[in-house]
N, C-alpha and C. Protein backbone atom coordinates (compact mmCIF):
# COMPACT_ATOMS: atom_id res chain seq x y z
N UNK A 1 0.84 -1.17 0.00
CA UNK A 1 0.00 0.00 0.00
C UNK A 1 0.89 1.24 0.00
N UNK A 2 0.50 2.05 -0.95
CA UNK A 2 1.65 3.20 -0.98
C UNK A 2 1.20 4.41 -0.23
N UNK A 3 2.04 4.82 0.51
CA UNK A 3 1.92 5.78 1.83
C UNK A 3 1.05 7.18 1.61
N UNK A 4 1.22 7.59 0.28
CA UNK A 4 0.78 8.74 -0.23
C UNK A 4 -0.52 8.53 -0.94
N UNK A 5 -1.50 7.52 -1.19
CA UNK A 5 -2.83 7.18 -1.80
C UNK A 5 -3.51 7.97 -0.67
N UNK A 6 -5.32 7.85 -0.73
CA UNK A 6 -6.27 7.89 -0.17
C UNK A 6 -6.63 7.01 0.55
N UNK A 7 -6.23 5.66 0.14
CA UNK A 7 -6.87 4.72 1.12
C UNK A 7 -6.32 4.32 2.26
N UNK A 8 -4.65 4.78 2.03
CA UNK A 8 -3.71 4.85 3.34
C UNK A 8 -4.24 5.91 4.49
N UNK A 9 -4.37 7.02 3.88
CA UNK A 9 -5.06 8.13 4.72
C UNK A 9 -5.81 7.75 5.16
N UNK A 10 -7.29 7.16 4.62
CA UNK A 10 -8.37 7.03 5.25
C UNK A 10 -8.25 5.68 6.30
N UNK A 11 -7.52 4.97 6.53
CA UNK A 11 -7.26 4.05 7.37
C UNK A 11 -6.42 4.20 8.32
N UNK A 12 -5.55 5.41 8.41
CA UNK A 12 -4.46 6.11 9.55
C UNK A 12 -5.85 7.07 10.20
N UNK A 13 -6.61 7.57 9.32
CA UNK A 13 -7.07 8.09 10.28
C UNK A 13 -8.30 7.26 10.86
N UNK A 14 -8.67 6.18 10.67
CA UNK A 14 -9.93 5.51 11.75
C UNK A 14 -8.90 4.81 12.30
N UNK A 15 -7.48 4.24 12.16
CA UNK A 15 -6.82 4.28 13.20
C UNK A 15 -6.77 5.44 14.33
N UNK A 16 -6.36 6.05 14.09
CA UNK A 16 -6.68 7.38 14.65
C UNK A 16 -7.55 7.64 15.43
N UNK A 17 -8.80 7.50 15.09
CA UNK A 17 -9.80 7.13 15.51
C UNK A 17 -9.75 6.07 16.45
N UNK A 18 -9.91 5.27 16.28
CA UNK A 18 -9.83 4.05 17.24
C UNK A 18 -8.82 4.00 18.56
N UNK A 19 -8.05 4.03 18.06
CA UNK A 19 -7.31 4.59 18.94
C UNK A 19 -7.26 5.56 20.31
N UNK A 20 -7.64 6.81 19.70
CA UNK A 20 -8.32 7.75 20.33
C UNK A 20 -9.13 8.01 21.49
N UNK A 21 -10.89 6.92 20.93
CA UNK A 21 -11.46 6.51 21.78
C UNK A 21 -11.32 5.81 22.64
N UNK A 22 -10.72 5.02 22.14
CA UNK A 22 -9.96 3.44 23.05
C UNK A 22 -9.47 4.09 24.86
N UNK A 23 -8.94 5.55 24.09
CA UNK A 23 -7.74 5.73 25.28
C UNK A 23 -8.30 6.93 26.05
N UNK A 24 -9.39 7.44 25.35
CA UNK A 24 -9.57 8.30 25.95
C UNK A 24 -10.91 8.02 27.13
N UNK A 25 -12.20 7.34 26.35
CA UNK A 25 -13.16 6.50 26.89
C UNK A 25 -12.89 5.62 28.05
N UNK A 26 -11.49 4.67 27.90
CA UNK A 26 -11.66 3.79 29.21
C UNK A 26 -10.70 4.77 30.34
N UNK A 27 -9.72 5.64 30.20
CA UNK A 27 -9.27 6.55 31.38
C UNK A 27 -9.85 7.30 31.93
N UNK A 28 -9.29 7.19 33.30
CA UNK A 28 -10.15 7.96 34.13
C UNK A 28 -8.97 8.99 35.19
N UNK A 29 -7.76 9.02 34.39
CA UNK A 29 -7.04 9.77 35.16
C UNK A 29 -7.04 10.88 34.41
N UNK A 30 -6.50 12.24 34.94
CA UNK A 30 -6.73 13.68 34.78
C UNK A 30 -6.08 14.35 33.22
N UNK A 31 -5.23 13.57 33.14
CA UNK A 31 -4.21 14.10 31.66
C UNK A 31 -4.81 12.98 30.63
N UNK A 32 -6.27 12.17 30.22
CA UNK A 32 -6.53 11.62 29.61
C UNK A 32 -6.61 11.80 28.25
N UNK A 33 -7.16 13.21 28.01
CA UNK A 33 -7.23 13.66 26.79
C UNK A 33 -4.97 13.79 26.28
N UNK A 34 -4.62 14.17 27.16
CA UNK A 34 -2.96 14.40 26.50
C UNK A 34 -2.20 12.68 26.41
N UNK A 35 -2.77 12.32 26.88
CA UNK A 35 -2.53 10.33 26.85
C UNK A 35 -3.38 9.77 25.64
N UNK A 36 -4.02 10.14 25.55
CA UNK A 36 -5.25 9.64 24.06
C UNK A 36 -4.50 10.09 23.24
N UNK A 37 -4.04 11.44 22.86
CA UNK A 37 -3.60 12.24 21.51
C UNK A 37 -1.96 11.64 21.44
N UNK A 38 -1.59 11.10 22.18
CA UNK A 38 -0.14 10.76 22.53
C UNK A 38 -0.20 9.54 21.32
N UNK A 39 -1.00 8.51 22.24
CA UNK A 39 -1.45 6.98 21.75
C UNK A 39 -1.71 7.33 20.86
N UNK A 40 -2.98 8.18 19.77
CA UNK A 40 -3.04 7.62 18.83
C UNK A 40 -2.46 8.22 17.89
N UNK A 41 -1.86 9.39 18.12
CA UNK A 41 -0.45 9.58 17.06
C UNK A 41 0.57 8.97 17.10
N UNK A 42 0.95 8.32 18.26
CA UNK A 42 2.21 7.37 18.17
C UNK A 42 1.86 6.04 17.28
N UNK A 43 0.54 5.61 17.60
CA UNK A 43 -0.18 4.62 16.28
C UNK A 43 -0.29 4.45 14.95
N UNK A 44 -0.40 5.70 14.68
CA UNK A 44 -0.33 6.06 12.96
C UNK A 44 0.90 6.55 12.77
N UNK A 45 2.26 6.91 13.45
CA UNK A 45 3.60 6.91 12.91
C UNK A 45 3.41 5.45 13.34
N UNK A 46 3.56 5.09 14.01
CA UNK A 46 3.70 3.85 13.66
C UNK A 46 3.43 2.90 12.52
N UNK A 47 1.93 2.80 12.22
CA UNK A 47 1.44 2.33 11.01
C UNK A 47 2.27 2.48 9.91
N UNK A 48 2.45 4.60 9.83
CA UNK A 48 3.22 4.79 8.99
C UNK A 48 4.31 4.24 8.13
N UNK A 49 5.40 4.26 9.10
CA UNK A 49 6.59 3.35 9.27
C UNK A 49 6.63 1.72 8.69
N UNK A 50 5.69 1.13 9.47
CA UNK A 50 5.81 -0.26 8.83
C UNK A 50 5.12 -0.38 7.42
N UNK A 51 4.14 0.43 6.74
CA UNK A 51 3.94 0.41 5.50
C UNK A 51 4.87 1.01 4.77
N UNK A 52 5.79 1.74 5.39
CA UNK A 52 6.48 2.24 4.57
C UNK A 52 7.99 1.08 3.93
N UNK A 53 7.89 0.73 4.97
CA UNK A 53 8.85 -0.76 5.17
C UNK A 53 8.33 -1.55 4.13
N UNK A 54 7.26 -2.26 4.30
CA UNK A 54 6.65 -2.95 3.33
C UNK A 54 6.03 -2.41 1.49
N UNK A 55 6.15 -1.17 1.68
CA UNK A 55 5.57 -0.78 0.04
C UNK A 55 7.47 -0.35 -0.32
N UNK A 56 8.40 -0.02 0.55
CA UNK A 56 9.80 0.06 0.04
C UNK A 56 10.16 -1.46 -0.49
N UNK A 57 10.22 -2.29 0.96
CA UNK A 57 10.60 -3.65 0.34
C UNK A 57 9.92 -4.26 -0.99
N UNK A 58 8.67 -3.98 -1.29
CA UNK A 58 7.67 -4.43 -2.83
C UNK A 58 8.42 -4.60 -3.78
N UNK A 59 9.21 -3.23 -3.63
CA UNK A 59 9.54 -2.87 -5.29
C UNK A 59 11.54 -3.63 -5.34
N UNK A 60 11.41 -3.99 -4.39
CA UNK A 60 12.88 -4.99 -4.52
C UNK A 60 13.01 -6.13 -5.57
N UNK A 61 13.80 -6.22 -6.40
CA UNK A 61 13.49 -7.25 -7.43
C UNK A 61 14.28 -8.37 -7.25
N UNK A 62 15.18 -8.17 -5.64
CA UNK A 62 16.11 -9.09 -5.95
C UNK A 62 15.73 -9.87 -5.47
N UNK A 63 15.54 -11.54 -5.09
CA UNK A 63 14.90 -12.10 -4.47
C UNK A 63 16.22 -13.54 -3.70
N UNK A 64 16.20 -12.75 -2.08
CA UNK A 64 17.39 -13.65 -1.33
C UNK A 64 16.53 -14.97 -0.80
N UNK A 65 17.40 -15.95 -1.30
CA UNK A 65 17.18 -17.82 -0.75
C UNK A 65 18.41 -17.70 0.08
N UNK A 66 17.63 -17.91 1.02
CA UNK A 66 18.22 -18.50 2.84
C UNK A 66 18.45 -19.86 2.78
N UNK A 67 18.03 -20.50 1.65
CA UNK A 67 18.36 -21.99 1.98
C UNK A 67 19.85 -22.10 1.64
């Protein structure tokens, strides 16, 4: 999936989403809202990152046997 489409976007952000609620809904301590926005941006760099890993590695043509 290439990082820069629409459908990447629209799935970082209901990550985002999800996320969000997740963290913000079940806490009940005072800095909840700055712990929610933490989590679910650290989620979507995250996401980020490993698709980015995986749509870099795609276009590799070389193909290594470990055997």
């Amino acid at each position: 999936m290439d990082i820069k489409s629409k459908k990447f976007m629209v799935i970082a952000a209901i990550t985002f989403i999800v996320l969000f609620l997740m963290n913000y809904i079940g806490n009940q301590l005072p800095d909840k809202l700055e712990r929610a926005l933490m989590t679910a941006v650290a989620g979507v760099v995250g996401l980020t990152i490993g698709m980015w890993f995986v749509h870099r590695n795609s276009k590799d043509d070389t193909h290594h046997d470990f055997d």
